[in-house]
PDB file of N, CA and C in Angstrom:
ATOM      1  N   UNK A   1       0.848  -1.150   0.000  1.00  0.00           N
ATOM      2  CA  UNK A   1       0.000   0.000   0.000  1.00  0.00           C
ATOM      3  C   UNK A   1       0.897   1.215   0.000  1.00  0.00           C
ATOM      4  N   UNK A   2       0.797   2.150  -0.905  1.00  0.00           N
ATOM      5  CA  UNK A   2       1.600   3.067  -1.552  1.00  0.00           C
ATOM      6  C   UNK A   2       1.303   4.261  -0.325  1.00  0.00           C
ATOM      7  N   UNK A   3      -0.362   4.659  -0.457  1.00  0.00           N
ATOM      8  CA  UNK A   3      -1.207   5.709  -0.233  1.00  0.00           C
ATOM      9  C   UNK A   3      -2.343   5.678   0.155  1.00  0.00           C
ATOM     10  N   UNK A   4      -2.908   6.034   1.336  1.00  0.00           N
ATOM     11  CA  UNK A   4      -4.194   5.701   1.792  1.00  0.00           C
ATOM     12  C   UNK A   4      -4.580   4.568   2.507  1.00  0.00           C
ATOM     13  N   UNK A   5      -5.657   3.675   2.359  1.00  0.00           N
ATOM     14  CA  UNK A   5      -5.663   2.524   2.936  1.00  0.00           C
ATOM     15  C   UNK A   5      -6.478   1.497   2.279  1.00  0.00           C
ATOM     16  N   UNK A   6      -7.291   0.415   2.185  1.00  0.00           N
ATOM     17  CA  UNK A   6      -7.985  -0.395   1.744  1.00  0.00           C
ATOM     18  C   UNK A   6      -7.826  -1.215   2.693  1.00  0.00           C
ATOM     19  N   UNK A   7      -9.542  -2.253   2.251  1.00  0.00           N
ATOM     20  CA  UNK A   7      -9.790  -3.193   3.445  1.00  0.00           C
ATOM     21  C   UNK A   7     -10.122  -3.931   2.445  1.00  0.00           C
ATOM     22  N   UNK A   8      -9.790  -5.071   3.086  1.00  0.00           N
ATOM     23  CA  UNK A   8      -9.678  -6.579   2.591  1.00  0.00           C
ATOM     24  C   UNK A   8     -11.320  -7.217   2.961  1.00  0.00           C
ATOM     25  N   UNK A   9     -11.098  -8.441   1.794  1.00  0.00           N
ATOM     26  CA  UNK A   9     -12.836  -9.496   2.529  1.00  0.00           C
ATOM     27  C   UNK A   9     -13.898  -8.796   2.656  1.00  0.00           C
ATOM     28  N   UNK A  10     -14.173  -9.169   3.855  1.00  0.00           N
ATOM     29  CA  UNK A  10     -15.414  -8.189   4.361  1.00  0.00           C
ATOM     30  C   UNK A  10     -15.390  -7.257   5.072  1.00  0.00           C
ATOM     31  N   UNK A  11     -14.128  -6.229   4.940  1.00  0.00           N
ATOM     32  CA  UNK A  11     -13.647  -4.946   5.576  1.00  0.00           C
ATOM     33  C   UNK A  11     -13.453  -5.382   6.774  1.00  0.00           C
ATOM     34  N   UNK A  12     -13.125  -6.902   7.319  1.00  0.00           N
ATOM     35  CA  UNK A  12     -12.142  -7.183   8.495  1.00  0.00           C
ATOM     36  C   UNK A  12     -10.880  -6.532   8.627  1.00  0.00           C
ATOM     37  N   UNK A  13     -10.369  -6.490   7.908  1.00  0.00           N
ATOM     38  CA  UNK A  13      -8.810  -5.899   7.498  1.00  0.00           C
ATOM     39  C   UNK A  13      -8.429  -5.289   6.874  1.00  0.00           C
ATOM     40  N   UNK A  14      -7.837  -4.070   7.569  1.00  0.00           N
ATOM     41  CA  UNK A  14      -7.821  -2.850   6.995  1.00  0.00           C
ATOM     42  C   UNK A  14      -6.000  -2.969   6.544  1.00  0.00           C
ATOM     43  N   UNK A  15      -6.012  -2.294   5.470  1.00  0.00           N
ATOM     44  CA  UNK A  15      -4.376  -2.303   5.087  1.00  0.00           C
ATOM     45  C   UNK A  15      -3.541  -0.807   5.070  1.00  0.00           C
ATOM     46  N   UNK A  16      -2.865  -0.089   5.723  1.00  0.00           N
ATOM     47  CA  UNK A  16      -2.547   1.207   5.412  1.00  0.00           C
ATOM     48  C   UNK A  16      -1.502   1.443   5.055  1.00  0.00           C
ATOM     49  N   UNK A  17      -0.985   2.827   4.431  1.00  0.00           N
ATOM     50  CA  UNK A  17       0.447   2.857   3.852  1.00  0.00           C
ATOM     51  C   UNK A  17       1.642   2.515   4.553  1.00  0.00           C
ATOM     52  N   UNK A  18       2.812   2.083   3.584  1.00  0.00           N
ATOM     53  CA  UNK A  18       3.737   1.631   3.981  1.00  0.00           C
ATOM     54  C   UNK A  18       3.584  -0.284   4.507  1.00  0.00           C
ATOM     55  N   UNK A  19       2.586  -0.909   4.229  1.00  0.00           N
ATOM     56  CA  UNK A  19       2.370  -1.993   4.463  1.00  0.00           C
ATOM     57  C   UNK A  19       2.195  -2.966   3.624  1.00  0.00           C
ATOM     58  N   UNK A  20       2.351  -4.137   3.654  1.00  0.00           N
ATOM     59  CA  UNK A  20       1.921  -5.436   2.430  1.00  0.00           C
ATOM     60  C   UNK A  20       0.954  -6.539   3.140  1.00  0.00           C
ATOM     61  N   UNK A  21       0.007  -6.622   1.825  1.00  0.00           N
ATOM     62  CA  UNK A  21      -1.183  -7.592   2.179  1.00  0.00           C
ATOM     63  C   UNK A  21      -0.675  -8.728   1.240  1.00  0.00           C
ATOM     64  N   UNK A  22      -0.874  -9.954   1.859  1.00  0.00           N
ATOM     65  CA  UNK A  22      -0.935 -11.133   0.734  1.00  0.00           C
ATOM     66  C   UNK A  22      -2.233 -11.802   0.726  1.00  0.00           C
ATOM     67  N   UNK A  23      -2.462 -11.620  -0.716  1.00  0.00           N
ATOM     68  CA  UNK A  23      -3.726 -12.236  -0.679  1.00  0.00           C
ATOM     69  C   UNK A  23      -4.195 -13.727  -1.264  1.00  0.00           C
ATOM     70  N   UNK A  24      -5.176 -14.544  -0.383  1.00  0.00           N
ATOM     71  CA  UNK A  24      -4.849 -15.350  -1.051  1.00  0.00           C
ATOM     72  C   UNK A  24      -6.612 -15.728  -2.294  1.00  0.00           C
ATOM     73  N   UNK A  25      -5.923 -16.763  -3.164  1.00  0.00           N
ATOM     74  CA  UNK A  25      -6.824 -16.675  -4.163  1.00  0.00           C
ATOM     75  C   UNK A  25      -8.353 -17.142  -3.763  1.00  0.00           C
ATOM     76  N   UNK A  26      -9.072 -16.163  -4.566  1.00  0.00           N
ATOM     77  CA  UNK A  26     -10.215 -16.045  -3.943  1.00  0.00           C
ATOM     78  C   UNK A  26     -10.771 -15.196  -3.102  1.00  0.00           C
ATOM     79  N   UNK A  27      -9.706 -14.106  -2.356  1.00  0.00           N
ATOM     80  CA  UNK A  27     -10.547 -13.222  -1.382  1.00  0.00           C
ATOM     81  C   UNK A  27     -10.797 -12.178  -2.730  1.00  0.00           C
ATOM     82  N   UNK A  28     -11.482 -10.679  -2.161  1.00  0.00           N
ATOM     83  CA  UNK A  28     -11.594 -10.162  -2.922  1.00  0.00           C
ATOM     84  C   UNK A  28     -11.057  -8.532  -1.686  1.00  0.00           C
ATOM     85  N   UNK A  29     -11.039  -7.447  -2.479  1.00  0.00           N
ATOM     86  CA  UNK A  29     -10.559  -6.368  -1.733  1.00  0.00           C
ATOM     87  C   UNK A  29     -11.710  -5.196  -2.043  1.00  0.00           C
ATOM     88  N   UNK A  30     -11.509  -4.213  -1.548  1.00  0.00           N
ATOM     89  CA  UNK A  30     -12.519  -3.138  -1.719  1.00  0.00           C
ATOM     90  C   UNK A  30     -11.621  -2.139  -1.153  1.00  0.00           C
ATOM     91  N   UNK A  31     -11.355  -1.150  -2.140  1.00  0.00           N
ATOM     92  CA  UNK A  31     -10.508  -0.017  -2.089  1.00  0.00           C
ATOM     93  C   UNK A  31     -11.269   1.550  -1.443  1.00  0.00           C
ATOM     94  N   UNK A  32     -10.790   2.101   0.003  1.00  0.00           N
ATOM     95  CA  UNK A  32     -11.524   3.083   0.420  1.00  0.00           C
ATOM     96  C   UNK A  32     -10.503   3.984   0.984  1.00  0.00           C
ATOM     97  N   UNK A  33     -10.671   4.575   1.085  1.00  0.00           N
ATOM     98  CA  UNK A  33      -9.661   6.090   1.312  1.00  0.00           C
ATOM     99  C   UNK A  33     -10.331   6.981   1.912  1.00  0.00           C
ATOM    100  N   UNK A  34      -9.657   7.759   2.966  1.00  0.00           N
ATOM    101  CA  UNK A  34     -10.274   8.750   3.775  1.00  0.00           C
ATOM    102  C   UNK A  34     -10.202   9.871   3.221  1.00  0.00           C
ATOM    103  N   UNK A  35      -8.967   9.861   2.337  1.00  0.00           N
ATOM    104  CA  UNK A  35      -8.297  11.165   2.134  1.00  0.00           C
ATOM    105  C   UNK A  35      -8.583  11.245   0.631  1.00  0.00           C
ATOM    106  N   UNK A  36      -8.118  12.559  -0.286  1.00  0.00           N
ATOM    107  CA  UNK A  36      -8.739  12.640  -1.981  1.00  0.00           C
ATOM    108  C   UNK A  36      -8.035  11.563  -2.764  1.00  0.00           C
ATOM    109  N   UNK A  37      -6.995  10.727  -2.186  1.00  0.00           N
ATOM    110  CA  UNK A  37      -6.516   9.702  -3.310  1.00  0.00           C
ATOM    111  C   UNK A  37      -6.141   8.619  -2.239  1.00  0.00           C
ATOM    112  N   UNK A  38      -5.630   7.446  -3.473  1.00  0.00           N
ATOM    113  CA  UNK A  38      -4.667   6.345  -2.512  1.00  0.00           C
ATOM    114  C   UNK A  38      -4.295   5.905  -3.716  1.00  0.00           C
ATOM    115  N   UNK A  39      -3.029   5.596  -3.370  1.00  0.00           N
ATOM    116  CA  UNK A  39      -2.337   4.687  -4.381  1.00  0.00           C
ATOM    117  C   UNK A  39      -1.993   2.916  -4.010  1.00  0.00           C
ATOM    118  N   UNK A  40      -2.134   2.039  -4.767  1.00  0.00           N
ATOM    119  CA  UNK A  40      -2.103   0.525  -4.581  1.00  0.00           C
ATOM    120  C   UNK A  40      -1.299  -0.104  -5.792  1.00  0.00           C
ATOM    121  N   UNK A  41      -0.364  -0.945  -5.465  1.00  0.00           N
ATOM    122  CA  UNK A  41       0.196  -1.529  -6.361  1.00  0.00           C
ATOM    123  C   UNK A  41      -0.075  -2.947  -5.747  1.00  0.00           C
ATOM    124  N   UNK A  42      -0.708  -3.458  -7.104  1.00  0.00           N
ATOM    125  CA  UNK A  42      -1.379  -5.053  -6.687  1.00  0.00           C
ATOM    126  C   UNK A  42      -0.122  -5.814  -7.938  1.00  0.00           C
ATOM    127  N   UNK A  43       0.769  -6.737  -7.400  1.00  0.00           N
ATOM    128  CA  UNK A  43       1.416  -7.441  -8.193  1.00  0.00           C
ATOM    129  C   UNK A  43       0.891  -9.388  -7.930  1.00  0.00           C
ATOM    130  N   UNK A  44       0.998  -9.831  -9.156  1.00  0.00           N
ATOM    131  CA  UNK A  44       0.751 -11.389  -8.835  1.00  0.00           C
ATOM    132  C   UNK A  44       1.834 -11.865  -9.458  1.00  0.00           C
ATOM    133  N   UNK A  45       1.633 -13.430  -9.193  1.00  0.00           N
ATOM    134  CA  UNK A  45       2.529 -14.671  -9.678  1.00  0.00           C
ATOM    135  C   UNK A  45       2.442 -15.653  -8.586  1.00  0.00           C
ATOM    136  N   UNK A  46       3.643 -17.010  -9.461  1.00  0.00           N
ATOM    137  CA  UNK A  46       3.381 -17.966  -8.637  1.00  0.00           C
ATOM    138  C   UNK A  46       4.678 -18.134  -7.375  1.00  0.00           C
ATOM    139  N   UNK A  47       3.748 -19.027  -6.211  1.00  0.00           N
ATOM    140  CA  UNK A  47       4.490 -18.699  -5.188  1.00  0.00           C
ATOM    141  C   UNK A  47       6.245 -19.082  -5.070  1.00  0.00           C
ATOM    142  N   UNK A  48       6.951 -18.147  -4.200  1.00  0.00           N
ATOM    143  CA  UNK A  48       8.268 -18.502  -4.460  1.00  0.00           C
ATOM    144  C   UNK A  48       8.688 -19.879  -4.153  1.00  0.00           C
ATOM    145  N   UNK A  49       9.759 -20.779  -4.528  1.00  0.00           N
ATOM    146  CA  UNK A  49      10.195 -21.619  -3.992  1.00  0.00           C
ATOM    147  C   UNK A  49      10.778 -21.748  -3.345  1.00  0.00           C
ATOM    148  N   UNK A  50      12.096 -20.547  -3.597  1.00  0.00           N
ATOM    149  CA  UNK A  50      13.477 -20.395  -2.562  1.00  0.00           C
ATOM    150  C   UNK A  50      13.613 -19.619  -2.247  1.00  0.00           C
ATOM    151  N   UNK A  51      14.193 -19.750  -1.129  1.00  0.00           N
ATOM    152  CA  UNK A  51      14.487 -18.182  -0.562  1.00  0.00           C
ATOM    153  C   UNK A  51      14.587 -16.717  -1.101  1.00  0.00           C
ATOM    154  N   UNK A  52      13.951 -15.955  -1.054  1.00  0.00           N
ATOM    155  CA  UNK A  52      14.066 -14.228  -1.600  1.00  0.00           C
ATOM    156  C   UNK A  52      14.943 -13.397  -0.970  1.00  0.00           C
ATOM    157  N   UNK A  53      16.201 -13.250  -2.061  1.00  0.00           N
ATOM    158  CA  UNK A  53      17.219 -12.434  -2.068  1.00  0.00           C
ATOM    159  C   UNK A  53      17.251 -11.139  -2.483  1.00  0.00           C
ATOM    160  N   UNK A  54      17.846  -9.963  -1.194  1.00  0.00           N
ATOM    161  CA  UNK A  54      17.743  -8.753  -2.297  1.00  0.00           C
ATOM    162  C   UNK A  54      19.351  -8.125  -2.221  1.00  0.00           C
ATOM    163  N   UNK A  55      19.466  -7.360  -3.305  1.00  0.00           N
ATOM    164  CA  UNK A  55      20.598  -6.518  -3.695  1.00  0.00           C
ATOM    165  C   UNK A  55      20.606  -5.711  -4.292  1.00  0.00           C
ATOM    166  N   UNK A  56      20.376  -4.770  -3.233  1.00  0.00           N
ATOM    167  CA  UNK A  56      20.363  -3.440  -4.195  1.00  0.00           C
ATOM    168  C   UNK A  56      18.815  -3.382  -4.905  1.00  0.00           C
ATOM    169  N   UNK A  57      18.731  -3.098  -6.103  1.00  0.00           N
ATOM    170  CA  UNK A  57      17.673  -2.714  -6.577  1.00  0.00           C
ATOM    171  C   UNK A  57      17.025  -3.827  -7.509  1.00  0.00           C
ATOM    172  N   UNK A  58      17.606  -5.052  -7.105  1.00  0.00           N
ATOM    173  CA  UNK A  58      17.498  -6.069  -7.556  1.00  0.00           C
ATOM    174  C   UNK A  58      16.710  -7.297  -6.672  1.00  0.00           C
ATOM    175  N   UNK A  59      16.275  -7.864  -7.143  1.00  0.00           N
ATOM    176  CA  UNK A  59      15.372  -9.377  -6.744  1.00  0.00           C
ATOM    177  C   UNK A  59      16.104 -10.536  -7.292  1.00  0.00           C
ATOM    178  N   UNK A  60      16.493 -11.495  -6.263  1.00  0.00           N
ATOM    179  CA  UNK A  60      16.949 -13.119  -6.838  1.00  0.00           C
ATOM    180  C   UNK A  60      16.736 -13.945  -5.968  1.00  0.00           C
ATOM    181  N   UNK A  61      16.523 -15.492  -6.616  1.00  0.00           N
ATOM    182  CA  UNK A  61      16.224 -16.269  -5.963  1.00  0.00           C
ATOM    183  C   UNK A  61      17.642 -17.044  -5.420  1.00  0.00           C
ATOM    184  N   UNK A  62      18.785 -17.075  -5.745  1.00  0.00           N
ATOM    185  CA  UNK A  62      19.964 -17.510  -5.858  1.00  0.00           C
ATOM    186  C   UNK A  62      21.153 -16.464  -5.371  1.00  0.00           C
ATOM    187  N   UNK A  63      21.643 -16.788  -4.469  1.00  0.00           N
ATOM    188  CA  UNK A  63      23.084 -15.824  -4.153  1.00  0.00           C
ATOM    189  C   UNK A  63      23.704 -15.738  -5.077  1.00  0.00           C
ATOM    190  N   UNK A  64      24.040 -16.589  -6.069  1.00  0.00           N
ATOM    191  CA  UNK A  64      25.184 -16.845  -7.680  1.00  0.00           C
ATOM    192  C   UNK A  64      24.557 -15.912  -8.383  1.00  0.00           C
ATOM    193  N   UNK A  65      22.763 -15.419  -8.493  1.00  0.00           N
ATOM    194  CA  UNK A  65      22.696 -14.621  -9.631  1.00  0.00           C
ATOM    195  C   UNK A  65      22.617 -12.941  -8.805  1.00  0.00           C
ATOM    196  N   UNK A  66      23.157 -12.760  -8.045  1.00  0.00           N
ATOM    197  CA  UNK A  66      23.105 -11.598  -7.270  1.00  0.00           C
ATOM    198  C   UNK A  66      24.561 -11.062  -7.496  1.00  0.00           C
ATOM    199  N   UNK A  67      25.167 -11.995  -8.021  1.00  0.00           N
ATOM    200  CA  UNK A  67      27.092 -11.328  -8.771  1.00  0.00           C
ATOM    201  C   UNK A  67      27.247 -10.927  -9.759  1.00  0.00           C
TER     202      UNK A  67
END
């Protein structure tokens, strides 16, 4: 959550900036904001296998491809 906030399901769970929701398949979300905007970046794919490496401005699953 970029900006603002959104609630998850059945507005059990509220999500606010600076935070990450994982969702799983099948819920659904409903986007609400107190304030004149919010920003949300919703990314998908399939789940990781191995461990998540970071460097720098980079993402790897492997220490070898982080050289």
């Amino acid at each position: 959550m970029l900006e603002g906030s959104i609630r998850i399901g059945d507005g059990d769970e509220e999500v606010e900036a600076g935070t990450l929701a994982i969702l799983l398949s099948g819920r659904s979300i409903q986007l609400t904001t107190n304030k004149a905007s919010a920003q949300v970046a919703i990314l998908g794919g399939q789940t990781a296998v191995r461990p998540i490496l970071f460097g720098g401005p980079f993402v790897m699953d492997s220490a070898e491809m982080l050289t």
